[in-house]
Protein backbone atom coordinates (compact mmCIF):
# COMPACT_ATOMS: atom_id res chain seq x y z
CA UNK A 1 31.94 24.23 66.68
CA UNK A 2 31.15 24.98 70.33
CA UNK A 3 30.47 29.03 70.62
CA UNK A 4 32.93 31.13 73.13
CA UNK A 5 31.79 31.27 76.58
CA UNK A 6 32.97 34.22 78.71
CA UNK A 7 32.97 35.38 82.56
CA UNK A 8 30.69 37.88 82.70
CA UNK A 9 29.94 40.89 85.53
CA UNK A 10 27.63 43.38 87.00
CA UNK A 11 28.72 47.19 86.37
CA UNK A 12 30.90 47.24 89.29
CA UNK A 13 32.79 44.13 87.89
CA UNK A 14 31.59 41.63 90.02
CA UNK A 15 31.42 38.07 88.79
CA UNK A 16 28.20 36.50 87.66
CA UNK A 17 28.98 33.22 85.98
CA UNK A 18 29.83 32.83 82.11
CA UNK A 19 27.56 32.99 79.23
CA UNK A 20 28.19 32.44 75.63
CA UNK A 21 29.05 34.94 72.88
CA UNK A 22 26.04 35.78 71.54
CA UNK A 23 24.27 35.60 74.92
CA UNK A 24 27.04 38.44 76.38
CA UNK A 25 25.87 40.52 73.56
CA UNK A 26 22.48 40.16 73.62
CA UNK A 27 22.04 41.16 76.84
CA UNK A 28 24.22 43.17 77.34
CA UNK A 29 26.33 41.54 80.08
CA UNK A 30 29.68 43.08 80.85
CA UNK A 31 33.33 41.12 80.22
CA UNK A 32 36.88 41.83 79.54
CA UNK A 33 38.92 41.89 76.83
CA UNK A 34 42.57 42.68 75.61
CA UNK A 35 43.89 45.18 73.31
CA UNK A 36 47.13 45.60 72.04
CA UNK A 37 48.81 48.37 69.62
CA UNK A 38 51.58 47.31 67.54
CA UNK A 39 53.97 50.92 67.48
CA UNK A 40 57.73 51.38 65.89
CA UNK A 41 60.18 54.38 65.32
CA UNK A 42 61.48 55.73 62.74
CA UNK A 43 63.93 58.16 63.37
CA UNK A 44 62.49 60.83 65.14
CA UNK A 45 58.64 59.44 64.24
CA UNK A 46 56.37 57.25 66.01
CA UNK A 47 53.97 55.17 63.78
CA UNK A 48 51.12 53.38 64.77
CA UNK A 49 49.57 49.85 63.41
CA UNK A 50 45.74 49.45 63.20
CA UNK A 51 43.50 46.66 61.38
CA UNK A 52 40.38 46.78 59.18
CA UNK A 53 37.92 44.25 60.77
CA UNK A 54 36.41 41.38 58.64
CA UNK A 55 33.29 42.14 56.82
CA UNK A 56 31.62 38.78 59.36
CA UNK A 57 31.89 40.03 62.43
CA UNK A 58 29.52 39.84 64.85
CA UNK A 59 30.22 43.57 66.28
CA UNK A 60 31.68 47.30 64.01
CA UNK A 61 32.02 44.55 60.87
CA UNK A 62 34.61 46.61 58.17
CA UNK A 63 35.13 49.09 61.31
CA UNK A 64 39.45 50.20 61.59
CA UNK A 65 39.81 48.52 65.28
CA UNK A 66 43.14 48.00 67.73
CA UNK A 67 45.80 46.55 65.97
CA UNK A 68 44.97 43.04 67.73
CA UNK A 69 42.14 42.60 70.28
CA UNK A 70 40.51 39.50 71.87
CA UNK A 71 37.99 38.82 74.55
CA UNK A 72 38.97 36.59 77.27
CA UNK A 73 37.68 33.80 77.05
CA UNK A 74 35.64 31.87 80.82
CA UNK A 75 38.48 31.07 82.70
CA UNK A 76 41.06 33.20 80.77
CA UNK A 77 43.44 35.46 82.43
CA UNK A 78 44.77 38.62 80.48
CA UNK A 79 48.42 36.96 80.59
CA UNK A 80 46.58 34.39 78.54
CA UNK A 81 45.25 37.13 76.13
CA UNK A 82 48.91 37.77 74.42
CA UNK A 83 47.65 34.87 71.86
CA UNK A 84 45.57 37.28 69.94
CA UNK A 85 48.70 38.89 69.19
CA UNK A 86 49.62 35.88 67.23
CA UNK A 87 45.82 34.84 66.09
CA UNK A 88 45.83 37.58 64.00
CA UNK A 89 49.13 38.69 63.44
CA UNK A 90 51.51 35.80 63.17
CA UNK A 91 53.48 37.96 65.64
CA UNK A 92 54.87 35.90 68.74
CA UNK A 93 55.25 37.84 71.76
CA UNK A 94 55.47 37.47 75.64
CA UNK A 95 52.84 39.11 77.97
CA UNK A 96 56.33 40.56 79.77
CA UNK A 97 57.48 42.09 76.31
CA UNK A 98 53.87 44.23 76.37
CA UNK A 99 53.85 47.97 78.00
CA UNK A 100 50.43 48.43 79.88
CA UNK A 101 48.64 51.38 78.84
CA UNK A 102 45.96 51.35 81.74
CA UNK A 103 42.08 49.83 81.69
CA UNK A 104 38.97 51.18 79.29
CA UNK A 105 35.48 50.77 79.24
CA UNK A 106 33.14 50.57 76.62
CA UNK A 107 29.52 50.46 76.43
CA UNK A 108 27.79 50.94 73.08
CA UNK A 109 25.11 48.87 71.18
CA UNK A 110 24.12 48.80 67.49
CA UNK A 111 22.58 46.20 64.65
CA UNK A 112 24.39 44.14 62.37
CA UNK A 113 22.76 42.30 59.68
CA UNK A 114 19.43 42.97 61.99
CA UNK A 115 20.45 41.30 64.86
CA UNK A 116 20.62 43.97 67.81
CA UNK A 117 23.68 43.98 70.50
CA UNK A 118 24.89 45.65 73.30
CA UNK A 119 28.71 45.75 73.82
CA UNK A 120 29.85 46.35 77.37
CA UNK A 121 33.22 45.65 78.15
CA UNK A 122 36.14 46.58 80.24
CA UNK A 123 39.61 46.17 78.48
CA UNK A 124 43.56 46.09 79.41
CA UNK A 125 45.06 48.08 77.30
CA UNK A 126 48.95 47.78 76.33
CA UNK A 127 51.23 48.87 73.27
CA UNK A 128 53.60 46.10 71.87
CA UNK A 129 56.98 47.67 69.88
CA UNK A 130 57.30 45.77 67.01
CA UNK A 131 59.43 46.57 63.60
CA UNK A 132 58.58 43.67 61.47
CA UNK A 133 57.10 44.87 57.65
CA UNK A 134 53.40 45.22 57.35
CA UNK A 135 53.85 42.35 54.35
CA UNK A 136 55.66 39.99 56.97
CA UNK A 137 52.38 39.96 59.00
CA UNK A 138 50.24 36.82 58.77
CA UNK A 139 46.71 38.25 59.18
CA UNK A 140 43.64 35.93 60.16
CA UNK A 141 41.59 35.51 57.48
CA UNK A 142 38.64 35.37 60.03
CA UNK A 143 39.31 38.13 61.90
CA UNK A 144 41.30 40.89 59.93
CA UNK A 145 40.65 41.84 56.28
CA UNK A 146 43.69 44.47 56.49
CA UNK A 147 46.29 46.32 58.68
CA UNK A 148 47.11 50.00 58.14
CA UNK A 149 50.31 51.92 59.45
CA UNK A 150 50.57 55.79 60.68
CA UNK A 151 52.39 58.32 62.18
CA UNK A 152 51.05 58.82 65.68
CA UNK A 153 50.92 62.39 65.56
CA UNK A 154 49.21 62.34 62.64
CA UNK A 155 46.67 60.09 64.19
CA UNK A 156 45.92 62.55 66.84
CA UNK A 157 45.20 65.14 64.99
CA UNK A 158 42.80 63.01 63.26
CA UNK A 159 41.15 62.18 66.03
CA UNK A 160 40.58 65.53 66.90
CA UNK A 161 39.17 66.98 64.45
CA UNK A 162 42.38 68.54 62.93
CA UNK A 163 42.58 66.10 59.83
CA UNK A 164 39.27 64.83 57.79
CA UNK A 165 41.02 62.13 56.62
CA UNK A 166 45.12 60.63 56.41
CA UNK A 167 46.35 58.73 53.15
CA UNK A 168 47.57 55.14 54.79
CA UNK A 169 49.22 52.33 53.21
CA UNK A 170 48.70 48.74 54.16
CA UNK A 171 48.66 45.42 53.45
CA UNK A 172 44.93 43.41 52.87
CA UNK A 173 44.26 40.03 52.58
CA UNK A 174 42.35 39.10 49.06
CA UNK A 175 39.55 36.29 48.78
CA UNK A 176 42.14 33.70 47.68
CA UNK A 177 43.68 34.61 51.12
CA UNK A 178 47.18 36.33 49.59
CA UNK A 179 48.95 39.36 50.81
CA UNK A 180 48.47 42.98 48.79
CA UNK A 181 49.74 46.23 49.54
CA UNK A 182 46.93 48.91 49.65
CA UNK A 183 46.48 52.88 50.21
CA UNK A 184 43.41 54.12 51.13
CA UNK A 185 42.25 56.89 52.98
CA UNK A 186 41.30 56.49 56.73
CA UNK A 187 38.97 58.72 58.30
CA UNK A 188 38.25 58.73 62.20
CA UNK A 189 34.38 57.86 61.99
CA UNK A 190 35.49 54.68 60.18
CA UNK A 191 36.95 53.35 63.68
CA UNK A 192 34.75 51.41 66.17
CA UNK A 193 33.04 54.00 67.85
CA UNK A 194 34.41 55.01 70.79
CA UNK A 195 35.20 58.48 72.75
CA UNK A 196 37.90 60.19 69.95
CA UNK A 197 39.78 60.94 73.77
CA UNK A 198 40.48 56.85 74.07
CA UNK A 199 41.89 57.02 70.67
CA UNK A 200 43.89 60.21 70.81
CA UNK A 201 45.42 59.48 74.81
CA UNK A 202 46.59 55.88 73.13
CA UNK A 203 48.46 57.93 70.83
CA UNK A 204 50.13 60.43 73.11
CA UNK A 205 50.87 57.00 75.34
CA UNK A 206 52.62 55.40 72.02
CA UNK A 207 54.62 58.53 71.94
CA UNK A 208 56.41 57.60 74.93
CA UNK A 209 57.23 53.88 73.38
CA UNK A 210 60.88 52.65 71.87
């Protein structure tokens, strides 16, 4: 199978061809990507949807992450993007049914399995209000190993520094592929690493979501 190819840029975002996944990484070459946060009320409480990344992946493997998130692929727009939604979801949605959230950068770098990278993207950001169960979800088997659920508020405290840890229940997918519920306990250095503000201001932004 071919490997992803993406547009790539200099720091101040300006185009400088395409280069493959690993490539990007590598060296360090800056792209875009899409992230989307699945959010619902409850009465009077926001909550908040986030996935466990796969154990494979290339970058934060078994890291909590965005509730779906995708790079764009060479050529891609970020109207073309909503698919991840559905990649690793099963939930269909239209880029006009998303509520932008603004733009964030990223630049980190790390090891996995011994292979060095360096991560620097720029992403759209946007929430997507959706009520369906956690167990209705169809998660990629690729891509997500589990999606957790919690109240937003309780999510920012987390994230700074008010909570060590929140109790969250879920739903994983097991080797043979099949749904299970799950409760574990979710601390905020388990996320990718990035600033605990980008985490916390995407909460207080949910707030604001019906």
């Amino acid at each position: 199978m071919a490997e992803e190819r993406f547009d790539i840029y200099d720091e101040q975002l300006n185009p400088l061809g395409t280069a493959s996944r690993s490539e990007t990484h590598a060296l360090g070459y800056w792209h875009r990507s899409f992230h989307c946060w699945l959010t619902r009320r409850e009465g009077n409480r926001q909550y908040v949807r986030f996935q466990l990344r796969q154990a494979g992946k290339d970058t934060y493997p078994g890291c909590y992450d965005i509730t779906a998130a995708g790079h764009l692929t060479a050529g891609e727009t970020v109207q073309d993007a909503v698919r991840e939604i559905e990649e690793e979801l099963g939930v269909a949605a239209r880029f006009e049914d998303l509520i932008p959230l603004g733009e964030a950068r990223k630049e980190m770098s790390g090891e996995v399995r011994g292979v060095p990278f360096i991560d620097r993207e720029v992403s759209d950001v946007f929430a997507l209000v959706c009520s369906l169960p956690l167990d209705a979800l169809k998660l990629q088997f690729e891509e997500v190993a589990a999606v957790f659920e919690a109240d937003v508020e309780q999510m920012i405290r987390l994230f700074e520094g008010e909570l060590a840890e929140l109790i969250c229940e879920g739903v994983e997918l097991t080797a043979a592929g099949e749904r299970s519920k799950v409760k574990r306990a979710v601390r905020a250095a388990e996320f990718v690493p990035r600033e605990s503000s980008y985490y916390a201001s995407i909460m207080r932004a949910l707030c604001d979501c019906t």
